[in-house]
Protein backbone atom coordinates (compact mmCIF):
# COMPACT_ATOMS: atom_id res chain seq x y z
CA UNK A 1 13.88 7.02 -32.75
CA UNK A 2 15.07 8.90 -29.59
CA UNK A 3 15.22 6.33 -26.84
CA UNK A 4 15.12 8.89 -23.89
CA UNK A 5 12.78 6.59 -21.88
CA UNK A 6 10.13 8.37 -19.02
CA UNK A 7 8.89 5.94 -15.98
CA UNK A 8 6.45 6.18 -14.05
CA UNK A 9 8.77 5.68 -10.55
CA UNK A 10 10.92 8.73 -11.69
CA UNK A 11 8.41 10.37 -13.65
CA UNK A 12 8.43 14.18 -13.01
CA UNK A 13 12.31 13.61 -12.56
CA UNK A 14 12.81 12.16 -16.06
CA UNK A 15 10.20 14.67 -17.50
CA UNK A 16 11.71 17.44 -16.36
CA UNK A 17 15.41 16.35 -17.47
CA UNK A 18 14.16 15.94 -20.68
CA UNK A 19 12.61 19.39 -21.23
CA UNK A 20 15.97 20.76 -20.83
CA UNK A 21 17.51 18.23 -23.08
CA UNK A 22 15.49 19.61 -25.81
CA UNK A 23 15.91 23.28 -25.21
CA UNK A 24 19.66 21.99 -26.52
CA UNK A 25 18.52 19.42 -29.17
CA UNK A 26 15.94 18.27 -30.95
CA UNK A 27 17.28 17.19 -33.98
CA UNK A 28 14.80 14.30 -34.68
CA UNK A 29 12.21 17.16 -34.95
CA UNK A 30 13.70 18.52 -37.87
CA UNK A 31 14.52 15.50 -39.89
CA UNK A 32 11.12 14.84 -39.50
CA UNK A 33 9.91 18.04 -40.65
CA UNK A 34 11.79 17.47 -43.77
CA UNK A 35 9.66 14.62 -44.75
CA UNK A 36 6.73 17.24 -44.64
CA UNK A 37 8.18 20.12 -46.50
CA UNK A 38 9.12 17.52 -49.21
CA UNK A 39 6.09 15.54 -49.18
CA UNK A 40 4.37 19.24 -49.61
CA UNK A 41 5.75 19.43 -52.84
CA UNK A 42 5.23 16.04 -54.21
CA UNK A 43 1.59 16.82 -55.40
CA UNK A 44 0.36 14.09 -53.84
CA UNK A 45 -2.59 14.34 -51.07
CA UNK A 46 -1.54 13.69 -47.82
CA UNK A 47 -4.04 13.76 -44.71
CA UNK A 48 -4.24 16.44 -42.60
CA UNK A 49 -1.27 17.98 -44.54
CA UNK A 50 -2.98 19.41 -47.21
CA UNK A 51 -6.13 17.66 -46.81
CA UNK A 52 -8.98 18.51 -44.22
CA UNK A 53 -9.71 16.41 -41.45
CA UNK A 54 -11.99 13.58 -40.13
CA UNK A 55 -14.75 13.03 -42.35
CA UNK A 56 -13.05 16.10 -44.46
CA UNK A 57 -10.59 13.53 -45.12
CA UNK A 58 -11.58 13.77 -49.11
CA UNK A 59 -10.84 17.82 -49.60
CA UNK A 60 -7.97 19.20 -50.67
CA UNK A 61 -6.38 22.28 -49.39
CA UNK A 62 -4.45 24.94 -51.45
CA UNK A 63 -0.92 25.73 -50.49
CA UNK A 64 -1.88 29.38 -49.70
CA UNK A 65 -4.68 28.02 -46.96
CA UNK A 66 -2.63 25.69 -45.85
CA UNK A 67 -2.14 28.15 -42.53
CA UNK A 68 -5.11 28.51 -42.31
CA UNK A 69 -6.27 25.17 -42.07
CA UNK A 70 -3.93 24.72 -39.40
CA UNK A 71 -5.17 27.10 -36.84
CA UNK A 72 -8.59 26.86 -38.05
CA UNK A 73 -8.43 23.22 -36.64
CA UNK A 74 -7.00 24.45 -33.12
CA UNK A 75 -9.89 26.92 -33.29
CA UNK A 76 -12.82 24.62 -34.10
CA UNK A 77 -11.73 21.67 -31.89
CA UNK A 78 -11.51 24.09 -28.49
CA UNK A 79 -14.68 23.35 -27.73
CA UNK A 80 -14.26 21.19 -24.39
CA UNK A 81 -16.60 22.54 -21.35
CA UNK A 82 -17.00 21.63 -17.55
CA UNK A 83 -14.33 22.61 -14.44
CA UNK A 84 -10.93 22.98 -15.90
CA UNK A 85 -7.87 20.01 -15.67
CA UNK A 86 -5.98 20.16 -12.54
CA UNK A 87 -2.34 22.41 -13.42
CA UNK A 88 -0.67 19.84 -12.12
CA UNK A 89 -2.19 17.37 -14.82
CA UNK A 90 -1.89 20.10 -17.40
CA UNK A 91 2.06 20.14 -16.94
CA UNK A 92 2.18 16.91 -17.07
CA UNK A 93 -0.02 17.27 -20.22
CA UNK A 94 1.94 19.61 -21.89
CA UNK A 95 5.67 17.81 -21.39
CA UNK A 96 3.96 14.57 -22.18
CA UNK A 97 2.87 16.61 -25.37
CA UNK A 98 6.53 17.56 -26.16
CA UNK A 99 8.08 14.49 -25.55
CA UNK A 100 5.93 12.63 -28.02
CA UNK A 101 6.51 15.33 -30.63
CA UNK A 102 10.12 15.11 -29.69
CA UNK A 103 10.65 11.38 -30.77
CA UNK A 104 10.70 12.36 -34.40
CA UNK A 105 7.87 11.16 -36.31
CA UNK A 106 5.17 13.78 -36.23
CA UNK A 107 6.75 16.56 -38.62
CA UNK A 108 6.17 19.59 -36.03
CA UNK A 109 7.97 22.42 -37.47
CA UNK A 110 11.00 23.82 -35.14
CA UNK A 111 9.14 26.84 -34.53
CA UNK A 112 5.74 25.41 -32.96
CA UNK A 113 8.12 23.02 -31.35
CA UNK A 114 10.06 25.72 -29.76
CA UNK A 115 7.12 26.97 -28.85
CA UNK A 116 5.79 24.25 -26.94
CA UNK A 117 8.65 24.78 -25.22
CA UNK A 118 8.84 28.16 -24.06
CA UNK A 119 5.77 27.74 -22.58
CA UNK A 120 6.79 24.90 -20.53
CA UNK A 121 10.54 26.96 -19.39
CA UNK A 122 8.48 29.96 -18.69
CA UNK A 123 5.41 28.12 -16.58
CA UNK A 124 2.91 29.28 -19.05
CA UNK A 125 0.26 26.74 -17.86
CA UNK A 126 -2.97 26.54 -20.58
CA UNK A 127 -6.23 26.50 -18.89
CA UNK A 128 -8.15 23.62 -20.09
CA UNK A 129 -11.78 22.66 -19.96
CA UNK A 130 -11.70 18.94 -19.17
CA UNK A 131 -14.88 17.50 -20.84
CA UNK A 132 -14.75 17.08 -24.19
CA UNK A 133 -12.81 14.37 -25.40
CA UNK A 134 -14.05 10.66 -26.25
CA UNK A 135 -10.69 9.24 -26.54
CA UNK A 136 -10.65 8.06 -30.05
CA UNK A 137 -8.82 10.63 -32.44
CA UNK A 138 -6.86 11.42 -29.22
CA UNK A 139 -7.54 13.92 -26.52
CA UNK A 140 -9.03 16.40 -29.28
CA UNK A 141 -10.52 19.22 -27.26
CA UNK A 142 -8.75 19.34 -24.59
CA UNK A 143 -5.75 19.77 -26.37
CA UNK A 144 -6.55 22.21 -28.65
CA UNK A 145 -7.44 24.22 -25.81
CA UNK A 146 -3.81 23.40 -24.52
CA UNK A 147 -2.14 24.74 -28.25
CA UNK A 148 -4.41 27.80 -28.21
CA UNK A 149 -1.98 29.78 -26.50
CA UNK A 150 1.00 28.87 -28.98
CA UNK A 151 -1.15 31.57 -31.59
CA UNK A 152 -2.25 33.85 -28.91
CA UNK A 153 -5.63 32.46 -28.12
CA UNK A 154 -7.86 30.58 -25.18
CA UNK A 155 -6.61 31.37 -21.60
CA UNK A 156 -4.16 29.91 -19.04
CA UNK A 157 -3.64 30.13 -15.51
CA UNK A 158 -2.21 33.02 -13.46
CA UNK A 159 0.58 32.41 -11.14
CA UNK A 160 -1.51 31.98 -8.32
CA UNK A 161 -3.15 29.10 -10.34
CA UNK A 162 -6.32 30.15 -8.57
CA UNK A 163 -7.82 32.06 -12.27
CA UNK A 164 -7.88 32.12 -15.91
CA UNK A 165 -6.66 34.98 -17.36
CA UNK A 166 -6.25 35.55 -21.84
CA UNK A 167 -3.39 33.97 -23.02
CA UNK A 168 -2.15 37.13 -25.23
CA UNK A 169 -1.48 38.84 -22.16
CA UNK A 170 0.44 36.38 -20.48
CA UNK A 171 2.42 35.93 -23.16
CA UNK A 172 2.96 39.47 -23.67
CA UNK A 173 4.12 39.51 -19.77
CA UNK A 174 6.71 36.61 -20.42
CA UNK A 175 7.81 37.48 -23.64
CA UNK A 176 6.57 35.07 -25.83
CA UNK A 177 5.61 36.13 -29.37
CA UNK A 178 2.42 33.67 -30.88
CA UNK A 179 3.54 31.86 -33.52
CA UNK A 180 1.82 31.01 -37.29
CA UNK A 181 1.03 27.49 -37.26
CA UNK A 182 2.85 25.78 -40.49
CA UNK A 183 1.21 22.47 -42.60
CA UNK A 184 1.00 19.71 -40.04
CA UNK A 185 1.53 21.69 -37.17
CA UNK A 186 -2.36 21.67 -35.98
CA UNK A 187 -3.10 18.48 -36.43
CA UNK A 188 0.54 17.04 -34.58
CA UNK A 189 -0.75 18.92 -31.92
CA UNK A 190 -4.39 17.98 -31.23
CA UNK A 191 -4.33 14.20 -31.74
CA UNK A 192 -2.76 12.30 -28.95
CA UNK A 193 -3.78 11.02 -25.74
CA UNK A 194 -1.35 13.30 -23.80
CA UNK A 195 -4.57 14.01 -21.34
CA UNK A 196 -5.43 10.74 -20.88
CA UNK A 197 -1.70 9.12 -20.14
CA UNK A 198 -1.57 12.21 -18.02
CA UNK A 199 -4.67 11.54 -15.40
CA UNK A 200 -3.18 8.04 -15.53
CA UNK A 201 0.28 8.80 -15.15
CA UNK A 202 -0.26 11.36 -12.10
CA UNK A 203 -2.26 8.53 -10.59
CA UNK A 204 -0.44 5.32 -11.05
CA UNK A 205 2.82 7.27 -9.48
CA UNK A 206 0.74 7.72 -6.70
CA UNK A 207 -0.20 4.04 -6.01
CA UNK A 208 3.89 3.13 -6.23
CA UNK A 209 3.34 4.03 -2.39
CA UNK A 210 -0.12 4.00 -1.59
CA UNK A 211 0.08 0.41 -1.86
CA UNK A 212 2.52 0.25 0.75
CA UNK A 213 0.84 2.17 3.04
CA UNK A 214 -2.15 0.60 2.61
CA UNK A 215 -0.07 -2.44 3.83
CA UNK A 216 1.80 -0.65 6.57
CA UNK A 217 -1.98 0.12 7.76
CA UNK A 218 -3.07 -3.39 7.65
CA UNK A 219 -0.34 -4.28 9.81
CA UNK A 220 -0.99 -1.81 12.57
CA UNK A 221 -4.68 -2.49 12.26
CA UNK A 222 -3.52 -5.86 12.67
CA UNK A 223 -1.75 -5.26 15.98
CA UNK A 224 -4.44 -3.35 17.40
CA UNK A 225 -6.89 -6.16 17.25
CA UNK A 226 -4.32 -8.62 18.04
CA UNK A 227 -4.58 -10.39 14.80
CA UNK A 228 -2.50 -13.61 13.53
CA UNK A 229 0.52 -13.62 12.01
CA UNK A 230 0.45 -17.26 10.72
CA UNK A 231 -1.63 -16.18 7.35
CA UNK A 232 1.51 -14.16 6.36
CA UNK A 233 3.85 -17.35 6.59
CA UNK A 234 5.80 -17.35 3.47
CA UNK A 235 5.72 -21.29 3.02
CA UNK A 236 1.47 -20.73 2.03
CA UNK A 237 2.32 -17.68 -0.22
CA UNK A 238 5.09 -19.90 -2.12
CA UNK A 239 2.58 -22.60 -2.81
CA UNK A 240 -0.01 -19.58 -4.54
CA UNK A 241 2.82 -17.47 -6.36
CA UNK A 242 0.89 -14.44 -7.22
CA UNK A 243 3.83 -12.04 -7.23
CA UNK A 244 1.78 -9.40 -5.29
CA UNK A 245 0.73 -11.65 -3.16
CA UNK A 246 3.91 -12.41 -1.92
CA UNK A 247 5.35 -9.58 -2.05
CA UNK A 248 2.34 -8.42 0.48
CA UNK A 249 2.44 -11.00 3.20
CA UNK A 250 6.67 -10.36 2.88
CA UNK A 251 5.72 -6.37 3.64
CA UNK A 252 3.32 -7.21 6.49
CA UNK A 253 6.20 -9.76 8.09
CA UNK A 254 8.89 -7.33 7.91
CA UNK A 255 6.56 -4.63 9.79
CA UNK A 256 5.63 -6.88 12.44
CA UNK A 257 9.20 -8.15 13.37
CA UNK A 258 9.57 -7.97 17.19
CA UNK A 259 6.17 -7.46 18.37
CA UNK A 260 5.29 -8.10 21.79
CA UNK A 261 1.36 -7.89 20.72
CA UNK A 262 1.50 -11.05 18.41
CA UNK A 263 3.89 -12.80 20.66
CA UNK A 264 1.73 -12.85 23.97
CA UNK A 265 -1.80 -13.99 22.69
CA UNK A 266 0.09 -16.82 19.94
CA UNK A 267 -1.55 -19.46 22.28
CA UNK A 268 -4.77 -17.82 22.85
CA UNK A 269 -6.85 -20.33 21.12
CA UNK A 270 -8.40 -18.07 18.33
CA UNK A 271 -8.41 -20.45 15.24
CA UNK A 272 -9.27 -17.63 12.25
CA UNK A 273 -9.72 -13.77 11.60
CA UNK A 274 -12.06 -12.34 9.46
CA UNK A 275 -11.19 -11.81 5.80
CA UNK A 276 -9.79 -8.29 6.04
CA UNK A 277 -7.38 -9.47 8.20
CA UNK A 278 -6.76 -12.79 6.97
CA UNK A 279 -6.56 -12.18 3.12
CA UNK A 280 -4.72 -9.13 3.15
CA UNK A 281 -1.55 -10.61 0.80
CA UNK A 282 -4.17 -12.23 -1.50
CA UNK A 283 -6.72 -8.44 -1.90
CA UNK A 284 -3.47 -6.01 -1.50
CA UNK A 285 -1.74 -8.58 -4.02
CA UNK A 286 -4.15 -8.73 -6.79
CA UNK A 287 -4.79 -4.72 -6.74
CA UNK A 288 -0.95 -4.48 -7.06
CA UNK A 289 -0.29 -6.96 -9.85
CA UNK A 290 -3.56 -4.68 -11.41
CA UNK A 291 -2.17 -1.28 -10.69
CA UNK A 292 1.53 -3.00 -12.05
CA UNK A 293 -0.32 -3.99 -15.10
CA UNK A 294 -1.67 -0.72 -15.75
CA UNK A 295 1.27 1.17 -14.87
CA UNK A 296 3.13 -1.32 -17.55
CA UNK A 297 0.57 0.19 -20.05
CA UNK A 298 0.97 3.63 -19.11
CA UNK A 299 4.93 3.52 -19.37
CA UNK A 300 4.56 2.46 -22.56
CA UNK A 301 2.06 5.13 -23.40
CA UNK A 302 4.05 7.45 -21.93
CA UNK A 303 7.34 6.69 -24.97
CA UNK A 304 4.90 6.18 -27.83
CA UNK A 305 4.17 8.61 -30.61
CA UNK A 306 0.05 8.86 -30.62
CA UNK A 307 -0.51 11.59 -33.25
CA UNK A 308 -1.67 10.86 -36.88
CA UNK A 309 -0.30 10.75 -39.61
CA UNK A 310 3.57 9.74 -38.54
CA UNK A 311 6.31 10.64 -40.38
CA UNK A 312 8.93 8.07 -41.21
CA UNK A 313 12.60 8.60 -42.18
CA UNK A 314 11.82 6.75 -45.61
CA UNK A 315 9.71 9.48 -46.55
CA UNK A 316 6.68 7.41 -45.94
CA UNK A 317 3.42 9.67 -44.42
CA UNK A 318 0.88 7.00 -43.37
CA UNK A 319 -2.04 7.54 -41.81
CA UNK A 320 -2.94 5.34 -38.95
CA UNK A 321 -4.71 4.90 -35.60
CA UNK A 322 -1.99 5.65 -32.64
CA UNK A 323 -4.30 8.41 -31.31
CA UNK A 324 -6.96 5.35 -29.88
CA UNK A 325 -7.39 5.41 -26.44
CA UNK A 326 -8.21 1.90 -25.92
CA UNK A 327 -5.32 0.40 -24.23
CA UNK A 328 -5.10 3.31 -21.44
CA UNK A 329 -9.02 3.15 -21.09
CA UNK A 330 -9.00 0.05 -20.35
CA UNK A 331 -5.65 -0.05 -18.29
CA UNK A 332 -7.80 2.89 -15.81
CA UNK A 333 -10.78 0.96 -15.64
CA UNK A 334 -9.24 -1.94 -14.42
CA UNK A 335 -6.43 0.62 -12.43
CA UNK A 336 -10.07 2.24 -10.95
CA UNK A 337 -11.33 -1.22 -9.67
CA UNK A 338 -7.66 -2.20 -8.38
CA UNK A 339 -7.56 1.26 -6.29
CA UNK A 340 -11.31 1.08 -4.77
CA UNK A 341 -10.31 -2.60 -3.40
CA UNK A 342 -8.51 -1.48 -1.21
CA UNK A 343 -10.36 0.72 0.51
CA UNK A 344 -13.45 -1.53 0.10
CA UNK A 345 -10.62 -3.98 2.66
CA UNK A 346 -9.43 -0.90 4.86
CA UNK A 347 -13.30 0.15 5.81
CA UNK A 348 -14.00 -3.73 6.67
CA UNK A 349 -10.77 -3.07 9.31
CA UNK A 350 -12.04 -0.08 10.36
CA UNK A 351 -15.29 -1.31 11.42
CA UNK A 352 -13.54 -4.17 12.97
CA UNK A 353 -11.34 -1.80 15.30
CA UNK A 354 -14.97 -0.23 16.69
CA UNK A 355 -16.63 -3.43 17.64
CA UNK A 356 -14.74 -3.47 20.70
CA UNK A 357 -12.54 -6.77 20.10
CA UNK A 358 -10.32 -8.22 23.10
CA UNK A 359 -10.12 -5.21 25.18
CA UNK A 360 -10.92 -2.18 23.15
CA UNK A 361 -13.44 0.05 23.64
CA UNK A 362 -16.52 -0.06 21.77
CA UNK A 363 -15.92 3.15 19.43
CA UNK A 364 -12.34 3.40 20.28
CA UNK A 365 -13.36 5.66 23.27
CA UNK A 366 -14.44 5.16 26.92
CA UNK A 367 -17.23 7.53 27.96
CA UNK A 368 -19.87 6.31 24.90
CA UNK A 369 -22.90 7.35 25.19
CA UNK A 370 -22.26 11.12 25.84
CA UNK A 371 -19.68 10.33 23.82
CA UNK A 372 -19.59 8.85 20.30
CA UNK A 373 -16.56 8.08 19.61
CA UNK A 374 -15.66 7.15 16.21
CA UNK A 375 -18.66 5.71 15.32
CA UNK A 376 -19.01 8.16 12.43
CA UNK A 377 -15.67 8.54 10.65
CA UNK A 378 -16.78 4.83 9.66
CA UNK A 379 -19.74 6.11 7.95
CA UNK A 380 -17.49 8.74 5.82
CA UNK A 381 -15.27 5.67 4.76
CA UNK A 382 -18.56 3.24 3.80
CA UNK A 383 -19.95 6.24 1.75
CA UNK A 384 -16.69 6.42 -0.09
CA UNK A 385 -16.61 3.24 -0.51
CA UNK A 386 -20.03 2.85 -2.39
CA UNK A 387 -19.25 6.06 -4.29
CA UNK A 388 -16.11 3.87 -5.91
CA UNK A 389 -18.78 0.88 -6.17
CA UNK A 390 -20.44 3.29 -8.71
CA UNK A 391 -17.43 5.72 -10.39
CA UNK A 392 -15.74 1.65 -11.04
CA UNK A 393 -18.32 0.60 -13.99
CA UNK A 394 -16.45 0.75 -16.69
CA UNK A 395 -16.17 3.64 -19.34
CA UNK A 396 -14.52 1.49 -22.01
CA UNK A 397 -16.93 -0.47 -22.63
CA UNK A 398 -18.90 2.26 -24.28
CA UNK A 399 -18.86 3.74 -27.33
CA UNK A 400 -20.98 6.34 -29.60
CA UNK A 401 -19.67 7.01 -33.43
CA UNK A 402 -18.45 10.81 -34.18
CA UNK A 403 -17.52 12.57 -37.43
CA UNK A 404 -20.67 11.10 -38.96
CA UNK A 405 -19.62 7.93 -38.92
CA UNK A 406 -15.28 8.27 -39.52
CA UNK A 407 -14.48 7.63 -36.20
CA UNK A 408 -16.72 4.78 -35.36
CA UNK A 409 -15.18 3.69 -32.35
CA UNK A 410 -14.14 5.45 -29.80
CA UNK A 411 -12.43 4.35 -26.03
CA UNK A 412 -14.36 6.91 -23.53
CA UNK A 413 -10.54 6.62 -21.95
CA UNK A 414 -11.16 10.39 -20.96
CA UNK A 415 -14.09 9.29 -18.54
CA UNK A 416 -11.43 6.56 -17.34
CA UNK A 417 -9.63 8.83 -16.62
CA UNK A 418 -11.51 11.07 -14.44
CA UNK A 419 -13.06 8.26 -12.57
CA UNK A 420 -9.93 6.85 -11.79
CA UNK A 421 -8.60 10.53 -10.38
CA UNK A 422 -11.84 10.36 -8.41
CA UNK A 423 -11.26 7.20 -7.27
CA UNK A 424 -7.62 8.03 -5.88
CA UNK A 425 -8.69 10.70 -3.95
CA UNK A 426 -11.64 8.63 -2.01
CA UNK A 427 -9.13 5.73 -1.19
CA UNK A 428 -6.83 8.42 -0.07
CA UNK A 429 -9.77 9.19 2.41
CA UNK A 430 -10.64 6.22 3.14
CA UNK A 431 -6.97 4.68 4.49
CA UNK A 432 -6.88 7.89 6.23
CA UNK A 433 -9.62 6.79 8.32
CA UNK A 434 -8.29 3.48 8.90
CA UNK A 435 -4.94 5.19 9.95
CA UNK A 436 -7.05 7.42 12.70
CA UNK A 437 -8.86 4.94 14.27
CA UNK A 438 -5.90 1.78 14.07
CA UNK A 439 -3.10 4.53 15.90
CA UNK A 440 -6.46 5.14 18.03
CA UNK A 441 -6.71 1.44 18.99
CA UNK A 442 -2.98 1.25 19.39
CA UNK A 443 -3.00 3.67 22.75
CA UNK A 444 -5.33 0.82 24.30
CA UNK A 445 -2.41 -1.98 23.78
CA UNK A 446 0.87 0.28 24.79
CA UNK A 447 1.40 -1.95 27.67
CA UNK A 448 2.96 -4.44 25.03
CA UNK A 449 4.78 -3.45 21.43
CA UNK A 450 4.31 -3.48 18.31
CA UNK A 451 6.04 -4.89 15.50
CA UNK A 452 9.07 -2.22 14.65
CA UNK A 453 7.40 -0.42 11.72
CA UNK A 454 4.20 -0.35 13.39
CA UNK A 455 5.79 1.42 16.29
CA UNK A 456 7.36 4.04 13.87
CA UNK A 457 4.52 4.62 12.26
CA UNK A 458 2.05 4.94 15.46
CA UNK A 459 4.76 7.12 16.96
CA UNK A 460 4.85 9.12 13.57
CA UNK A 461 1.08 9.77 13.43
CA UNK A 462 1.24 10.71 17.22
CA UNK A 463 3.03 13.69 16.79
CA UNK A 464 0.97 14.72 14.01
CA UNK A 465 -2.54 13.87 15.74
CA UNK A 466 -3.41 13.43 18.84
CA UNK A 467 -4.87 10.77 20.59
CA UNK A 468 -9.09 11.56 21.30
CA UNK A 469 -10.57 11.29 24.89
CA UNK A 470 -13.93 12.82 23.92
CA UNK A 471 -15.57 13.45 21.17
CA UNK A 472 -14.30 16.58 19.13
CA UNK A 473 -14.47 17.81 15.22
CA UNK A 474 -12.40 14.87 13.33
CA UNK A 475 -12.88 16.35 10.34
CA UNK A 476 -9.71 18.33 10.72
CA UNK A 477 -7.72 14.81 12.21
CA UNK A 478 -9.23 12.87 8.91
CA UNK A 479 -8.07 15.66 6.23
CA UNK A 480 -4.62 15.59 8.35
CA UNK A 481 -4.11 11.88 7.67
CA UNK A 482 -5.17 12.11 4.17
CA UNK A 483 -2.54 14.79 3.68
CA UNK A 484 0.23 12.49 5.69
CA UNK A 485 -0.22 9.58 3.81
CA UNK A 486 -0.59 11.97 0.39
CA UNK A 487 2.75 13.41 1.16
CA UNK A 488 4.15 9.89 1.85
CA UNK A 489 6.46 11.15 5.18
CA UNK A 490 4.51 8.20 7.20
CA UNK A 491 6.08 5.71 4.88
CA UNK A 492 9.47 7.48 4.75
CA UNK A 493 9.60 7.14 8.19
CA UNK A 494 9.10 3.35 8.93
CA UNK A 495 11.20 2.78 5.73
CA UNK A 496 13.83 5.02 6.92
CA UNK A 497 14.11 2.63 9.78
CA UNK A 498 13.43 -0.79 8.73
CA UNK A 499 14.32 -0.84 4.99
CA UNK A 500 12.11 -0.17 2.64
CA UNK A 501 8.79 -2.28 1.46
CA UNK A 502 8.21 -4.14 -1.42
């Protein structure tokens, strides 16, 4: 097997090294097509070979329609519908796609295989209906709609990646001749669950450092309302070992090192904070040692071969069930539940910075009444927050039977999938409106410090956004954070400075 491994922490780095690895070998493609050239002339059946598929399982196929079979099964599975996958998921689609073929046990022929890859070298992005797929015999629809283009057929993206536009043309434009799809060749390409590792995988390298900042926000949200540090004391995470946990309340110590906030109300007389304060190692923690869990799953998913049947040096063709989607649906689910926990935390802080706690301004503003303040951003983060309440029920839990009865069980991991993309993007939201309104409560307190990587990261988001005297359109201010902590330059900054975070 080729052990060229792809992570998630270096994922689009490792992916991309490999493509052009295999544009200069990819020998464990053809020993593996050997096994299905022979095996073609052993007169023996072998699914999907020179058998039909699914509950055709039973037919045999002549040699001479043995082309046909092929790209009759790219044509008659590219039937997904709805808006299309994202290009940047469909790349990731489409190397994922390669790789797997690349480890050597699918029986691709070098031609399709080649293929594949001139359409990644030449950005030839496949447009792809999303909906379609149930996550059992692999992403089926979707990517047959992805192969189309290898004969010719279905659409792709322009260069502007704003339309469709027929695949035969684009080709035509970059020089690609279609191919004829050999025995195997169909089938290799349509089972797998390159679509679902690929929502996953685009997501879970996200949350490597939205988890951070969703710490570095605590902290400063923290400061604002002159919280305590004592519930980030190492000695009570080292008695409750959770290795998030830990690895939180270390994070939210390091950022408040040398603040001048903490340090002059320490003997105020305050006994507790609320929860979102409080708990922050033991919420933050358990998403992470979720989202590290599922990232664990998706790693592996990521350097396994998912198509059916695999090809094995011995000669042996067997027929199994790689293509299931269980183990990434339910790695997303729980992934889905991880992510909308903490924002379900950062709104609870949010609405805490309004109240008007020791000093602030009600509404983080001092003319209210004429003036609202930012009484209403909070509303945009609670109605994220109860959309997550509703996209988190699970998908894998569900099943309906397809191929009249074959495929019997199925993983929904495509709906995980979505959701959890969903998901994402309202956290991102919702953080970004806890970063507006703790950097707003931070102007009130700049008689005194903050811890060192709050201070970056206040000073940061000030020359970015301004601070608000009145009220004014935030939406502009709220889209701006969710782009700054998207881009991850906030937490580049304070790690730039302090070291980085756990």
């Amino acid at each position: 097997m080729n052990t060229s491994r792809i992570r998630l922490d270096h994922l689009y780095a490792d992916l991309d090294q490999r493509m052009k690895s295999l544009r200069r070998e990819h020998d464990h493609v053809n020993q593996s097509r050997e096994m299905v050239e022979a095996a073609l002339l052993d007169g023996e059946a072998h699914y999907g070979i020179n058998t039909g598929f699914g509950v055709l399982a039973n037919k045999r196929i002549s040699s001479g329609d043995l082309a046909m079979l092929q790209q009759n099964i790219l044509l008659s599975h590219a039937c997904g519908m709805g808006e299309p996958v994202p290009p940047k998921i469909t790349r990731l689609m489409l190397q994922l796609k390669i790789h797997s073929l690349s480890l050597g046990y699918s029986g691709v022929s070098e031609q399709t295989f080649l293929q594949l890859l001139a359409l990644e070298e030449k950005d030839v992005l496949p447009w792809i209906p999303s909906r379609g797929s149930v996550g059992a015999s692999g992403d089926l629809a979707p990517l047959a709609h992805m192969c189309l283009p290898l004969i010719g057929r279905g659409e792709v993206w322009d260069e502007s990646r704003s339309n469709r536009v027929p695949a035969d043309l684009e080709l035509l434009k970059k020089d690609i001749a279609p191919v004829r799809l050999q025995a195997k060749d169909g089938l290799a390409l349509i089972n797998g669950t390159q679509m679902m590792a690929a929502y996953g995988a685009f997501v879970l390298e996200r949350t490597i450092g939205l988890q951070r900042e969703a710490d570095l926000l605590a902290a400063m949200s923290l400061e604002a309302l002159q919280g305590s540090a004592a519930p980030f004391d190492e000695r009570i995470h080292m008695i409750r070992p959770h290795q998030g946990q830990k690895v939180v309340a270390g994070n939210i110590r390091k950022l408040l090192e040398g603040s001048e906030i903490l340090t002059s109300h320490r003997d105020c007389g305050k006994v507790q904070d609320p929860y979102s304060l409080r708990c922050v190692p033991q919420v933050h923690g358990a998403s992470r040692d979720a989202l590290e869990y599922a990232r664990r799953c998706l790693e592996t998913e990521l350097n396994s071969v998912t198509d059916n049947p695999l090809v094995f040096s011995d000669g042996d063709i067997l027929s199994g069930g790689n293509f299931h989607g269980q183990p990434l649906a339910l790695a997303m689910d729980f992934a889905a539940i991880a992510l909308a926990e903490l924002a379900s935390i950062s709104e609870r802080r949010t609405y805490l910075l309004l109240e008007g706690h020791d000093g602030l301004p009600k509404l983080l503003m001092h003319d209210t009444g004429v003036n609202s303040g930012f009484m209403i951003p909070q509303y945009t983060a609670a109605a994220l927050v109860s959309e997550n309440k509703v996209l988190c029920h699970p998908a894998s839990v569900d099943s309906i039977p397809t191929s009249l009865g074959q495929e019997d069980h199925v993983s929904m991991g495509s709906i995980s999938a979505f959701k959890l993309l969903s998901v994402l993007k309202n956290v991102e939201r919702v953080l970004a409106v806890e970063l507006l309104t703790s950097s707003q409560a931070l102007d009130f307190r700049s008689e005194l410090s903050p811890g060192r990587g709050v201070s970056i990261a206040h000073r940061a988001l000030r020359g970015e956004v301004k601070h608000a005297v009145k009220d004014y359109e935030v939406r502009n201010d709220l889209d701006h954070c969710a782009e700054i902590l998207r881009s991850g330059s906030l937490l580049a900054a304070v790690e730039s400075d302090i070291g980085p975070l756990g």
